[in-house]
PDB file of N, CA and C in Angstrom:
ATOM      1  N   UNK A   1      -4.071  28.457 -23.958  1.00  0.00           N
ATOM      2  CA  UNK A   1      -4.532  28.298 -22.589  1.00  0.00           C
ATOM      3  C   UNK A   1      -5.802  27.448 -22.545  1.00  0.00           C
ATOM      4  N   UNK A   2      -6.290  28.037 -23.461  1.00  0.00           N
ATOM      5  CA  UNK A   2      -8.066  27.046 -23.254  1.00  0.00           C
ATOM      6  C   UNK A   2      -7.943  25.591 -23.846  1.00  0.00           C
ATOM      7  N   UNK A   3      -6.695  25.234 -24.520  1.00  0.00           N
ATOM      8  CA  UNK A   3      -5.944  23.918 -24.765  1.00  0.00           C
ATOM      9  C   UNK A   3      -5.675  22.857 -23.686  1.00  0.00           C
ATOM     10  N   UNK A   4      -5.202  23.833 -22.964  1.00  0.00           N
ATOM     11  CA  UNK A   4      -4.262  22.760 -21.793  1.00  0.00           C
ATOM     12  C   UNK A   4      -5.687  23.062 -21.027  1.00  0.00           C
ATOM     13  N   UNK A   5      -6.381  23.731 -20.236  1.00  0.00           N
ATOM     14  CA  UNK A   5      -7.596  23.155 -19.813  1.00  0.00           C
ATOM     15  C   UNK A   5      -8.333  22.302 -20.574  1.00  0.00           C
ATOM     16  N   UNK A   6      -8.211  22.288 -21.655  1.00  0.00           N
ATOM     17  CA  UNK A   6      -9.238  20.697 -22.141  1.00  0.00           C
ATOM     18  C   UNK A   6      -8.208  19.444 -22.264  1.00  0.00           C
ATOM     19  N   UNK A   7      -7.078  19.634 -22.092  1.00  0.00           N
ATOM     20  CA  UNK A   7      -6.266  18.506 -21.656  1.00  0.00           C
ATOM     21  C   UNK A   7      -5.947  17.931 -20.093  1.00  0.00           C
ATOM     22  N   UNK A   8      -6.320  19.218 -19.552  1.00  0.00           N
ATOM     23  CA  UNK A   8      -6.434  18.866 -17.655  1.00  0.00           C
ATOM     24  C   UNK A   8      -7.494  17.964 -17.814  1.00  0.00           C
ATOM     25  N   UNK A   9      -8.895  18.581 -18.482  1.00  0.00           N
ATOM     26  CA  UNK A   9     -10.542  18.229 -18.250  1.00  0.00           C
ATOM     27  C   UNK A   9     -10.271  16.267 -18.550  1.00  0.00           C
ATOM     28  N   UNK A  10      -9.352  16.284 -19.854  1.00  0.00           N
ATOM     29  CA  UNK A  10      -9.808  15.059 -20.621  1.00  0.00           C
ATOM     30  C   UNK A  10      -8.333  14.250 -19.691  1.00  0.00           C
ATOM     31  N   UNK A  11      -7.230  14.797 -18.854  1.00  0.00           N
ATOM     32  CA  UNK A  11      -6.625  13.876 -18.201  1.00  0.00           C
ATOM     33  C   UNK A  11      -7.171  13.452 -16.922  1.00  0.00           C
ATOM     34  N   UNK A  12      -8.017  14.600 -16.442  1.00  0.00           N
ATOM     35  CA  UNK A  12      -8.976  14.090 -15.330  1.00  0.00           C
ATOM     36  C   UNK A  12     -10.113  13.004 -15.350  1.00  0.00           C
ATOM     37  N   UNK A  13     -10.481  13.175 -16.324  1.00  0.00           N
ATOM     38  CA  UNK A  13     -11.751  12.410 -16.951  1.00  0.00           C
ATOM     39  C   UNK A  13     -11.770  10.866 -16.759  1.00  0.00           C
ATOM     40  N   UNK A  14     -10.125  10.829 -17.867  1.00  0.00           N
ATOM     41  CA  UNK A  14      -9.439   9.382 -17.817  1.00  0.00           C
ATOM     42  C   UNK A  14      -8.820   9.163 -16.590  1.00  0.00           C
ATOM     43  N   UNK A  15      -7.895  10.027 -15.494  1.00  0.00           N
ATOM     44  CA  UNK A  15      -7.956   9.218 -14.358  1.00  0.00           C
ATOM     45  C   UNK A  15      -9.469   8.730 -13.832  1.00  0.00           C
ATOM     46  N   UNK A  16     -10.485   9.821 -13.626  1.00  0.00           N
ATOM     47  CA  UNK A  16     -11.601   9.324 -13.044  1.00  0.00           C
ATOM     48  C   UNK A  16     -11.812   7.672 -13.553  1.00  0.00           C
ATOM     49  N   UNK A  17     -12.335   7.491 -15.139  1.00  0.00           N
ATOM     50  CA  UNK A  17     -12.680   6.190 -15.503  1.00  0.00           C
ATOM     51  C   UNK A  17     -11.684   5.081 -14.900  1.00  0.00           C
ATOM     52  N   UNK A  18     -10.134   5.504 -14.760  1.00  0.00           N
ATOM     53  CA  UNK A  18      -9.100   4.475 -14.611  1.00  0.00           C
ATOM     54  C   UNK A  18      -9.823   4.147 -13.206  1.00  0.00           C
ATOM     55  N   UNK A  19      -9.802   4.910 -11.988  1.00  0.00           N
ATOM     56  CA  UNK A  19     -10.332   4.521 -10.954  1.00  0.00           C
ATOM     57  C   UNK A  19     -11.542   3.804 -10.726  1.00  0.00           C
ATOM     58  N   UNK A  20     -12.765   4.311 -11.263  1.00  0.00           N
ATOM     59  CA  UNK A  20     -13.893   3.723 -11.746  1.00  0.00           C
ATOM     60  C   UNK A  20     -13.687   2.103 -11.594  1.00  0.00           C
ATOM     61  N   UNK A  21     -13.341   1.757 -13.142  1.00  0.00           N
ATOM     62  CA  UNK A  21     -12.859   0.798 -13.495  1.00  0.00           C
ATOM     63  C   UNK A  21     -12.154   0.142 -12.306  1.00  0.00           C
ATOM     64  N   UNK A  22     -11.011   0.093 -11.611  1.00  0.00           N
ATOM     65  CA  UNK A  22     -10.649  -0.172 -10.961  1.00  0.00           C
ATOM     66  C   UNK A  22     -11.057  -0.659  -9.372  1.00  0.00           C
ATOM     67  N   UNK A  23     -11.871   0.424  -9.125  1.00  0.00           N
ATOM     68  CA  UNK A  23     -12.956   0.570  -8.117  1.00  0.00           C
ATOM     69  C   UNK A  23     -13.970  -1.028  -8.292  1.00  0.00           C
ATOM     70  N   UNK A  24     -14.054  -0.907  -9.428  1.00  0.00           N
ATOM     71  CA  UNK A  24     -15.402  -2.208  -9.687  1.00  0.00           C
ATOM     72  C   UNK A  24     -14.780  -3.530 -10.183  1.00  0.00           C
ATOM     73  N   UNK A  25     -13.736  -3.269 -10.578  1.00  0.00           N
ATOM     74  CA  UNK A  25     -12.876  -4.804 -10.160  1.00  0.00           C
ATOM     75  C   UNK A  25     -12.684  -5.200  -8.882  1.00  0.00           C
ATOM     76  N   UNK A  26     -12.248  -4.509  -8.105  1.00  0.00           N
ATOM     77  CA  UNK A  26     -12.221  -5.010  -6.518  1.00  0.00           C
ATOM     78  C   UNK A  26     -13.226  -4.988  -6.203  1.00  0.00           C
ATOM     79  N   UNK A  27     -14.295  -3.974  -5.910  1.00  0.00           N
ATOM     80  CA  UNK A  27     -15.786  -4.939  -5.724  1.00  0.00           C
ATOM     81  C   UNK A  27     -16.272  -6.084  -6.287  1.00  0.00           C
ATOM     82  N   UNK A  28     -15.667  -6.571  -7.866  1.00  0.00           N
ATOM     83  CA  UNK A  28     -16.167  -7.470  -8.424  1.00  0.00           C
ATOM     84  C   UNK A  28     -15.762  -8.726  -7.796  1.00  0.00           C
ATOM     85  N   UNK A  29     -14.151  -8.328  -7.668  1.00  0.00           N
ATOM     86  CA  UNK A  29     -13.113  -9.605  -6.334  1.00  0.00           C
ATOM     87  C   UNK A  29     -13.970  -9.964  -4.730  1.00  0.00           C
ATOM     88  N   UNK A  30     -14.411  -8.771  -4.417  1.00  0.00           N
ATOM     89  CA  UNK A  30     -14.900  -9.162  -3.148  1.00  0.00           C
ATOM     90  C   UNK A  30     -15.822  -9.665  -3.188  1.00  0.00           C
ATOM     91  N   UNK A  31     -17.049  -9.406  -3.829  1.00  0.00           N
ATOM     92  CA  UNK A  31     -18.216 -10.518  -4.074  1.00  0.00           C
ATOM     93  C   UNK A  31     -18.189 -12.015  -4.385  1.00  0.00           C
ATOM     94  N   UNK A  32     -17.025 -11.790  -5.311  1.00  0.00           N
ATOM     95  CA  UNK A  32     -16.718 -13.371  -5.580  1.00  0.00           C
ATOM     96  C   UNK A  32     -16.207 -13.942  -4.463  1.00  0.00           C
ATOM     97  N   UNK A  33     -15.660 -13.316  -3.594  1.00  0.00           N
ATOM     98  CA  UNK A  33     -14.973 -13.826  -2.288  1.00  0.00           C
ATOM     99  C   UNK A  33     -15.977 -14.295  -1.149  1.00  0.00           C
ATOM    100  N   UNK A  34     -16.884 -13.056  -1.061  1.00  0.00           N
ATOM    101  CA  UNK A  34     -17.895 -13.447  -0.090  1.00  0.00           C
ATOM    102  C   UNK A  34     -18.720 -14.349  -0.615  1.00  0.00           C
ATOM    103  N   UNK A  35     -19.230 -14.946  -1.807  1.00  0.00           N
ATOM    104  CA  UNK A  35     -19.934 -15.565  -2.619  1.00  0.00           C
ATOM    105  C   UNK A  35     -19.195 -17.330  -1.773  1.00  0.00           C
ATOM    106  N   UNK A  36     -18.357 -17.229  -2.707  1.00  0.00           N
ATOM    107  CA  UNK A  36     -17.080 -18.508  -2.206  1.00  0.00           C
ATOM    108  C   UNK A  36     -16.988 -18.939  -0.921  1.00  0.00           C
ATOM    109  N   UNK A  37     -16.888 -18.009  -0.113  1.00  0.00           N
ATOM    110  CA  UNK A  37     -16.940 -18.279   1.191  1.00  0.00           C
ATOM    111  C   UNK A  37     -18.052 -18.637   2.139  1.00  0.00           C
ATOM    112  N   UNK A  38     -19.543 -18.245   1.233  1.00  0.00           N
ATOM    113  CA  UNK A  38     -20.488 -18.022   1.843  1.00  0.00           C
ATOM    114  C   UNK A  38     -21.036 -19.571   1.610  1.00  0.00           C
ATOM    115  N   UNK A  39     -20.820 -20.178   0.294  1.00  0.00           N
ATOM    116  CA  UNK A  39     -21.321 -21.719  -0.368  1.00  0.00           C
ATOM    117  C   UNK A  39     -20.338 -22.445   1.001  1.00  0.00           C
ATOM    118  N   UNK A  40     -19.097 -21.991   1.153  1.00  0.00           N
ATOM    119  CA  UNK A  40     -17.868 -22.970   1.789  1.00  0.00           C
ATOM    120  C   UNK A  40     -18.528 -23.490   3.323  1.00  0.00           C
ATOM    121  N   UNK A  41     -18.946 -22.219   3.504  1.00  0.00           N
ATOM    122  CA  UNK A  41     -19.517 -22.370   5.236  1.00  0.00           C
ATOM    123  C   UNK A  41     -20.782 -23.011   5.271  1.00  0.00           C
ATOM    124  N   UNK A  42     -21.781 -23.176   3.932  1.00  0.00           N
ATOM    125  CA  UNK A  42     -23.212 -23.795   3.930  1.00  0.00           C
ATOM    126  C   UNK A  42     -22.957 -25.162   3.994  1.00  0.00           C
ATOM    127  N   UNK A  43     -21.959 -25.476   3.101  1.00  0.00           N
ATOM    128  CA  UNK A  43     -21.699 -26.615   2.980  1.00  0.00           C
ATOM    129  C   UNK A  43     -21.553 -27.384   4.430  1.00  0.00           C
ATOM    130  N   UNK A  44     -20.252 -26.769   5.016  1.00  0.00           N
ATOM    131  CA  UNK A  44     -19.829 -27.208   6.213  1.00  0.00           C
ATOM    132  C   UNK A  44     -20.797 -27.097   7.066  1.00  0.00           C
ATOM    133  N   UNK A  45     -21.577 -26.617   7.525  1.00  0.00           N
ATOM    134  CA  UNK A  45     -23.089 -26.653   7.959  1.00  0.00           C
ATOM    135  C   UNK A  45     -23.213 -27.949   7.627  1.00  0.00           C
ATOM    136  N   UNK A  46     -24.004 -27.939   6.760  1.00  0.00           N
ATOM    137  CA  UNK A  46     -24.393 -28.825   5.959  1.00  0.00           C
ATOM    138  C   UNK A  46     -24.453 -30.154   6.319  1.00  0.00           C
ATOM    139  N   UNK A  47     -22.746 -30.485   6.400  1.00  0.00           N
ATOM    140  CA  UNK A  47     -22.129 -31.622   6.636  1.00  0.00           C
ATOM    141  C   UNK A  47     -22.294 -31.679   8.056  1.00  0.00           C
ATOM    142  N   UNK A  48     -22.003 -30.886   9.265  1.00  0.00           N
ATOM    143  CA  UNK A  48     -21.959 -31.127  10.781  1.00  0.00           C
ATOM    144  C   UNK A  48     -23.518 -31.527  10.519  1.00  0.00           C
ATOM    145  N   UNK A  49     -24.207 -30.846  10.434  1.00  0.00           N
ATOM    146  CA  UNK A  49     -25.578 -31.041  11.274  1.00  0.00           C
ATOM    147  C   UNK A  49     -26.115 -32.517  10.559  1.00  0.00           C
ATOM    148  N   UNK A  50     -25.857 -32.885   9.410  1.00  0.00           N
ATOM    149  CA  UNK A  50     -26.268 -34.035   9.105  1.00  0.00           C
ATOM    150  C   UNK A  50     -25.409 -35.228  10.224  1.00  0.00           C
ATOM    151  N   UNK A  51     -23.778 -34.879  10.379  1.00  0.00           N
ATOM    152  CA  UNK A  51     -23.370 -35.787  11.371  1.00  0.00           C
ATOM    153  C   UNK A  51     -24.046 -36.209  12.699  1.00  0.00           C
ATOM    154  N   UNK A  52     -24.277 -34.691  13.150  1.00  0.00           N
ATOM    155  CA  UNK A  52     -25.158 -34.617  14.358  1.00  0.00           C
ATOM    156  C   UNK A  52     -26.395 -35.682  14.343  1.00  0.00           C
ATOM    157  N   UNK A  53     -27.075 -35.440  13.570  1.00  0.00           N
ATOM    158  CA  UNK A  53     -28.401 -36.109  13.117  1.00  0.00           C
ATOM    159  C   UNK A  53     -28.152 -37.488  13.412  1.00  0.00           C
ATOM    160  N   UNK A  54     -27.260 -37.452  12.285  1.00  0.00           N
ATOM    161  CA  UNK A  54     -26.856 -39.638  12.617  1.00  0.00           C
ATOM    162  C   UNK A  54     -26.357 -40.018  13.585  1.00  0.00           C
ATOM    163  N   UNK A  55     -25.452 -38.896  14.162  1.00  0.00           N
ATOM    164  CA  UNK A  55     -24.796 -39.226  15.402  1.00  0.00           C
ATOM    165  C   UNK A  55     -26.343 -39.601  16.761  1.00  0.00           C
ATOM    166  N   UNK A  56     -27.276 -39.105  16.593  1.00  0.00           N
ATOM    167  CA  UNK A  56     -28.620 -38.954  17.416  1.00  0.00           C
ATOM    168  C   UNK A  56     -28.918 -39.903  17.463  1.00  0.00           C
ATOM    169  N   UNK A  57     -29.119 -40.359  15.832  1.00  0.00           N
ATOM    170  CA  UNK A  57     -29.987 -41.625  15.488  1.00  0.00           C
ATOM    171  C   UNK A  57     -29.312 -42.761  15.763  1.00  0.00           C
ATOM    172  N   UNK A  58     -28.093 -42.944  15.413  1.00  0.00           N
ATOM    173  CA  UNK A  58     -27.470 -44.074  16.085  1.00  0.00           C
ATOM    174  C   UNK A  58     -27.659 -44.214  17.265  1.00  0.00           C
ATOM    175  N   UNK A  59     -27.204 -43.398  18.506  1.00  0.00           N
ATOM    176  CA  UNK A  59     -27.417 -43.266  20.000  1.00  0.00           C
ATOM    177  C   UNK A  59     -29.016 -43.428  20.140  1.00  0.00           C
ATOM    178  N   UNK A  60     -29.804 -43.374  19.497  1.00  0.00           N
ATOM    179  CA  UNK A  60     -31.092 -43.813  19.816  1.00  0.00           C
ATOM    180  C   UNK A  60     -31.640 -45.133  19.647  1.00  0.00           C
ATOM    181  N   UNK A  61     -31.022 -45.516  18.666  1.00  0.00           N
ATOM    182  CA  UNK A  61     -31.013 -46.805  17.935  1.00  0.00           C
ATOM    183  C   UNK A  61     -30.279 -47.951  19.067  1.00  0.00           C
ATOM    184  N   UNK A  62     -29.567 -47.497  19.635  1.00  0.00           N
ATOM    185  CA  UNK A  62     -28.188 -47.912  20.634  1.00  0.00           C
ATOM    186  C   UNK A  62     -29.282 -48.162  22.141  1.00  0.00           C
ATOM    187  N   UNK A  63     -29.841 -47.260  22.118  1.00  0.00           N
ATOM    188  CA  UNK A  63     -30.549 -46.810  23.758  1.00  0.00           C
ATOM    189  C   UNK A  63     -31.283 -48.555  24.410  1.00  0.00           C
ATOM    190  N   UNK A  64     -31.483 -48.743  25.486  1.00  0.00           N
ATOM    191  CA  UNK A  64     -31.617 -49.665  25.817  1.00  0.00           C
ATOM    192  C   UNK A  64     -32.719 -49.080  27.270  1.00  0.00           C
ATOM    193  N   UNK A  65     -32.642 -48.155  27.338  1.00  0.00           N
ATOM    194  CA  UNK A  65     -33.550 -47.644  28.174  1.00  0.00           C
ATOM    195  C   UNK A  65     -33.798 -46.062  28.507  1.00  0.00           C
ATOM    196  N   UNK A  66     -34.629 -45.583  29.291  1.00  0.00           N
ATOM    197  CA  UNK A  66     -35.269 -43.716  29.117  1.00  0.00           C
ATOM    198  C   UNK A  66     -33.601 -43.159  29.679  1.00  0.00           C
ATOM    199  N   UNK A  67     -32.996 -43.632  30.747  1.00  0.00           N
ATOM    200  CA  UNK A  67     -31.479 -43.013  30.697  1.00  0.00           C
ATOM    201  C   UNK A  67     -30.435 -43.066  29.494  1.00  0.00           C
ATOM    202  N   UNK A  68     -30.692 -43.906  28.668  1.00  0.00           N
ATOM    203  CA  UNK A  68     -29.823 -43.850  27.743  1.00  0.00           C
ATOM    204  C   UNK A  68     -30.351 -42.966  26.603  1.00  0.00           C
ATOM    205  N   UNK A  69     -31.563 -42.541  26.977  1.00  0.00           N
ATOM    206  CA  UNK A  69     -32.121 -41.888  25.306  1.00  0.00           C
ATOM    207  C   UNK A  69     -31.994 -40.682  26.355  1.00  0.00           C
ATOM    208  N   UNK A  70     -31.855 -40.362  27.488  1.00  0.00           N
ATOM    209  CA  UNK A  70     -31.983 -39.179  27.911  1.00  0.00           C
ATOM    210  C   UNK A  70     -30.436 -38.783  27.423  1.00  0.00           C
ATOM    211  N   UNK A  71     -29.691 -39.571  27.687  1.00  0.00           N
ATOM    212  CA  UNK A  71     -27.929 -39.170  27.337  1.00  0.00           C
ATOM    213  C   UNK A  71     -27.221 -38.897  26.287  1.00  0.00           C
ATOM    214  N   UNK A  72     -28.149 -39.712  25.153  1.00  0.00           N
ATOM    215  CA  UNK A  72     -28.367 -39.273  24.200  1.00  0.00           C
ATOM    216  C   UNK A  72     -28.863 -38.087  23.476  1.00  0.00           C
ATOM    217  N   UNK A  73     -29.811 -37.504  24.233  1.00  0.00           N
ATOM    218  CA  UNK A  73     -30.284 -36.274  23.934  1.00  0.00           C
ATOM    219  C   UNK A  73     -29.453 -35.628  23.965  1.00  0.00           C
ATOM    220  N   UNK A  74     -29.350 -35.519  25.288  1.00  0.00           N
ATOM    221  CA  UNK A  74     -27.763 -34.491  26.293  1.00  0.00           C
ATOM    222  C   UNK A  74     -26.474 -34.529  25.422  1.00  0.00           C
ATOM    223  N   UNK A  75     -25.925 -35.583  25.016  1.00  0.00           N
ATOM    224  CA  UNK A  75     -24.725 -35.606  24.298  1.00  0.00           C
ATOM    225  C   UNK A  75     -25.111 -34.770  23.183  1.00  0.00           C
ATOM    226  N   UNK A  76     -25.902 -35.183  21.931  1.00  0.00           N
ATOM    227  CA  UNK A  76     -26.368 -34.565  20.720  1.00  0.00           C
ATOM    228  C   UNK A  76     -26.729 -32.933  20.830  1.00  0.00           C
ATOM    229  N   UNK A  77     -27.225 -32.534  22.042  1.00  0.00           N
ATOM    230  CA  UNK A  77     -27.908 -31.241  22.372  1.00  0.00           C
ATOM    231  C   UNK A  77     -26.225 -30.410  22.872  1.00  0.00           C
ATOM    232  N   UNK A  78     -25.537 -30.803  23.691  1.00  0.00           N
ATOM    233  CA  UNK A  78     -24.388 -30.432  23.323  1.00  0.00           C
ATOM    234  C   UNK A  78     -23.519 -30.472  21.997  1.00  0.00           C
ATOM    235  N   UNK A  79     -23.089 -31.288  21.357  1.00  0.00           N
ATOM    236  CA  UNK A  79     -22.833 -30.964  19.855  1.00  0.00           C
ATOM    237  C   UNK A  79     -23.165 -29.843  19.335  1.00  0.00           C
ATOM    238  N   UNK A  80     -24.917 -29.906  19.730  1.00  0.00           N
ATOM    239  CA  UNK A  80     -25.536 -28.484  18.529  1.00  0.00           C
ATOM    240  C   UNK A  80     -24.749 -27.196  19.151  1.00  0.00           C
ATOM    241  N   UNK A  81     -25.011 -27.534  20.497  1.00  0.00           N
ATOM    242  CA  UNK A  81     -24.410 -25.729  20.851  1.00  0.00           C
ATOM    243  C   UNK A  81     -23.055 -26.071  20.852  1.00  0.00           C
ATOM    244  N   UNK A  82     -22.072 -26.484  20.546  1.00  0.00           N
ATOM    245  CA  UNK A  82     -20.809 -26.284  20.496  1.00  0.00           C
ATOM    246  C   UNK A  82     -20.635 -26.247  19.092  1.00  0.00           C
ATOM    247  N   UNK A  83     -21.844 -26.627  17.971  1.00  0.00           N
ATOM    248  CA  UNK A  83     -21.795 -26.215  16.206  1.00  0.00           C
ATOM    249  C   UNK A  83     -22.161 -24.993  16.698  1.00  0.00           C
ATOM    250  N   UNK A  84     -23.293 -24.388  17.036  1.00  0.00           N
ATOM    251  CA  UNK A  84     -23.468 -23.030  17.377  1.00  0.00           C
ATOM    252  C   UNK A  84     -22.617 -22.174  17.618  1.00  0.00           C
ATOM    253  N   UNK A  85     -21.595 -22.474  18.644  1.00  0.00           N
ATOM    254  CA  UNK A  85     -20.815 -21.237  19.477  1.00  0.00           C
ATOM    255  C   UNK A  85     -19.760 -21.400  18.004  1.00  0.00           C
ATOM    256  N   UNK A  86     -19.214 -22.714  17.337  1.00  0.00           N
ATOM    257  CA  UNK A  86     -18.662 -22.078  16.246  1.00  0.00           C
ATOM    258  C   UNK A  86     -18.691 -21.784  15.287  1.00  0.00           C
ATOM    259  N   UNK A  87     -20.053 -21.768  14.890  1.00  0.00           N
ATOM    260  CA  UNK A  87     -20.820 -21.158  13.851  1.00  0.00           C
ATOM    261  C   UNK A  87     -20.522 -19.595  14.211  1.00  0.00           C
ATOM    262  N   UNK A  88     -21.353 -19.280  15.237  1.00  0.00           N
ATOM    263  CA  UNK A  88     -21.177 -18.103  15.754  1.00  0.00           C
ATOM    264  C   UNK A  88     -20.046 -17.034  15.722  1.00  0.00           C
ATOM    265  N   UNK A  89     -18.802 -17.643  16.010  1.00  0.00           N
ATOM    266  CA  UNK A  89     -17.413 -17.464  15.592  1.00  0.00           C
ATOM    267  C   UNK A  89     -16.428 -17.078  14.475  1.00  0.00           C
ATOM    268  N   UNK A  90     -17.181 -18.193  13.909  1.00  0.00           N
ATOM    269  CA  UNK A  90     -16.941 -17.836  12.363  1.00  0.00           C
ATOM    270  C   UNK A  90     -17.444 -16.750  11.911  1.00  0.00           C
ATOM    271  N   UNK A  91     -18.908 -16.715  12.370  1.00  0.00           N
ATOM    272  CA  UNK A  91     -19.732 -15.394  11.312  1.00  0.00           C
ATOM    273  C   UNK A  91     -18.576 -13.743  12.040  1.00  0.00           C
ATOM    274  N   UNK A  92     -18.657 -13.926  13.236  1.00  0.00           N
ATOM    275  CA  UNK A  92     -17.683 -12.690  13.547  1.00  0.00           C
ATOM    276  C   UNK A  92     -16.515 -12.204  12.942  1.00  0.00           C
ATOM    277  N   UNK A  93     -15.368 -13.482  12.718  1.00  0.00           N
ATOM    278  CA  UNK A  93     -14.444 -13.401  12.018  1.00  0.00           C
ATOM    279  C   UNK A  93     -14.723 -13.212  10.631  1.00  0.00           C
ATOM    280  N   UNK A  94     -15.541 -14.060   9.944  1.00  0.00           N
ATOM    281  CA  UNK A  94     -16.301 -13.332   8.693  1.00  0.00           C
ATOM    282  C   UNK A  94     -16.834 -12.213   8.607  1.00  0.00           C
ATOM    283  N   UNK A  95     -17.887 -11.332   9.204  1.00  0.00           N
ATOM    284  CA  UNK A  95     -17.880  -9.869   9.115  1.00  0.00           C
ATOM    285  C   UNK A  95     -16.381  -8.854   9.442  1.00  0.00           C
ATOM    286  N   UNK A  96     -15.418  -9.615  10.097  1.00  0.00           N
ATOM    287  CA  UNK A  96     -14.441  -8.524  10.226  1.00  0.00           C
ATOM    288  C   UNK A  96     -13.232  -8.546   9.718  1.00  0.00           C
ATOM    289  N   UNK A  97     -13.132  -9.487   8.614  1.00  0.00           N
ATOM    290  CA  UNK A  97     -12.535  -9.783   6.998  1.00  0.00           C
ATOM    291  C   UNK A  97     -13.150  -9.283   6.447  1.00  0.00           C
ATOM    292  N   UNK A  98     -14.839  -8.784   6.341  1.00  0.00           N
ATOM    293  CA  UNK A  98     -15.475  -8.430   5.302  1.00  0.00           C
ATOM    294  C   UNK A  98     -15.280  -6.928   5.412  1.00  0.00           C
ATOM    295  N   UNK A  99     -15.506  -6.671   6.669  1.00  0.00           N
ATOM    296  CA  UNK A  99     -15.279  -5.111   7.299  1.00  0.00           C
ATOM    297  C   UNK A  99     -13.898  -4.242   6.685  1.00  0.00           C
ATOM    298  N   UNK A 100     -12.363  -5.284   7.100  1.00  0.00           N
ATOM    299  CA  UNK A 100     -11.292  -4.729   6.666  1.00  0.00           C
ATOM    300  C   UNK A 100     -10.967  -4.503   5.150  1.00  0.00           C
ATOM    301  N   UNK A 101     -11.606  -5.730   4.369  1.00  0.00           N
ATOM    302  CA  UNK A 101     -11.035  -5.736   2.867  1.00  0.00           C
ATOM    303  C   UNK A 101     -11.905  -4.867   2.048  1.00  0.00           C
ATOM    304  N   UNK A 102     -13.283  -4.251   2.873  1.00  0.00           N
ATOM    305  CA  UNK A 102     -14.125  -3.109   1.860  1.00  0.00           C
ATOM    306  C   UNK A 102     -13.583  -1.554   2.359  1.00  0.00           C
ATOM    307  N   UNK A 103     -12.774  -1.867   3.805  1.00  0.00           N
ATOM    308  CA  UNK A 103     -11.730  -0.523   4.246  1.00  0.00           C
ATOM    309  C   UNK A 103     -10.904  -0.519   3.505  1.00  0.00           C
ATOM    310  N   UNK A 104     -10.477  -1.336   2.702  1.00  0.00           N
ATOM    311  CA  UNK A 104      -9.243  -1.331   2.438  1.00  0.00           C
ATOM    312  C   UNK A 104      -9.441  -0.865   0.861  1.00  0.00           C
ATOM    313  N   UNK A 105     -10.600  -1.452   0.597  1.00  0.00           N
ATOM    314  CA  UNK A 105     -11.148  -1.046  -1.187  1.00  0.00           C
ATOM    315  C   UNK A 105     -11.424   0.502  -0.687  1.00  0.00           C
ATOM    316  N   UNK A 106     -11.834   0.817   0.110  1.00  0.00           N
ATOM    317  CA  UNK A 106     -12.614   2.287  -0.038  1.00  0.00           C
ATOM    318  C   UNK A 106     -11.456   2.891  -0.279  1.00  0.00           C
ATOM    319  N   UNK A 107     -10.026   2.296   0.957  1.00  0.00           N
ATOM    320  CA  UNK A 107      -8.747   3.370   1.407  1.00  0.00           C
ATOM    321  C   UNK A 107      -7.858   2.958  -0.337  1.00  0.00           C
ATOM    322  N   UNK A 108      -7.904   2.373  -0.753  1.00  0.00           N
ATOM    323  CA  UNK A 108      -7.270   1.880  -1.940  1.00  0.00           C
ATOM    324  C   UNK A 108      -7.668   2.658  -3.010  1.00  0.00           C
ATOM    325  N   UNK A 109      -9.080   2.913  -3.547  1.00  0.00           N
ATOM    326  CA  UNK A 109      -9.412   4.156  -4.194  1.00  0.00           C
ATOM    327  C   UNK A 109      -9.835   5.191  -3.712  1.00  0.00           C
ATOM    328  N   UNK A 110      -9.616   5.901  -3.034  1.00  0.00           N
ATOM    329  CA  UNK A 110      -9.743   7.278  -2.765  1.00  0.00           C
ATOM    330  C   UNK A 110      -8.597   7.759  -2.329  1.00  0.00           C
ATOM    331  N   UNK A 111      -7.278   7.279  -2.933  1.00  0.00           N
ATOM    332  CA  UNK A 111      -6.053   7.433  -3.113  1.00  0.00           C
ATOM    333  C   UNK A 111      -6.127   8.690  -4.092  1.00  0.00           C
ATOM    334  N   UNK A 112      -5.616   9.406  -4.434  1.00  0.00           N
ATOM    335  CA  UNK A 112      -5.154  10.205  -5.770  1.00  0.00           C
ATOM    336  C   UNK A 112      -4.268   9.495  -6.422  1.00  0.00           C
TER     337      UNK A 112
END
């Protein structure tokens, strides 16, 4: 009898580690994910707002008088908030990919 309880103890043990283990591979997956994703979106940043920029500087460069640098503003100042609203967008849809796939790690190990 006091056998097979130290064979429950030591089959419990090893499920625990199997989960463990398991547990910290998918956290290890999701970091790399949010990591990946997080460079992907800097980048793309990155790249709009520098467009924006030149897109400015050209239209300024272009201007021929205070209405045309005013339209210029106006055009460029729209750009930013329409990078904004989908910047903005993104980050939502990004927290609620991030939200489901750490539900899904939690609901995934705390399985039996």
């Amino acid at each position: 009898m006091y056998e097979t309880t130290q064979s429950q103890a030591a089959a419990e043990l090893s499920q625990s580690g199997k989960q463990a283990i398991s547990f910290l591979s998918g956290l290890q997956k999701l970091i790399g994910d949010e990591l990946r994703s997080t460079r992907d979106e800097m980048i793309d940043q990155a790249r709009s707002e520098t467009e924006i920029f030149n897109d400015l500087v050209s239209k300024l460069a272009q201007a021929h008088s205070a209405y045309d640098l005013r339209t210029a503003y106006e055009l460029c100042g729209q750009h930013q908030v329409d990078l904004l609203q989908r910047n903005s967008e993104r980050l939502f849809e990004h927290v609620r990919r991030s939200i489901s796939a750490t539900s899904k790690l939690f609901e995934t190990e705390s399985r039996p």
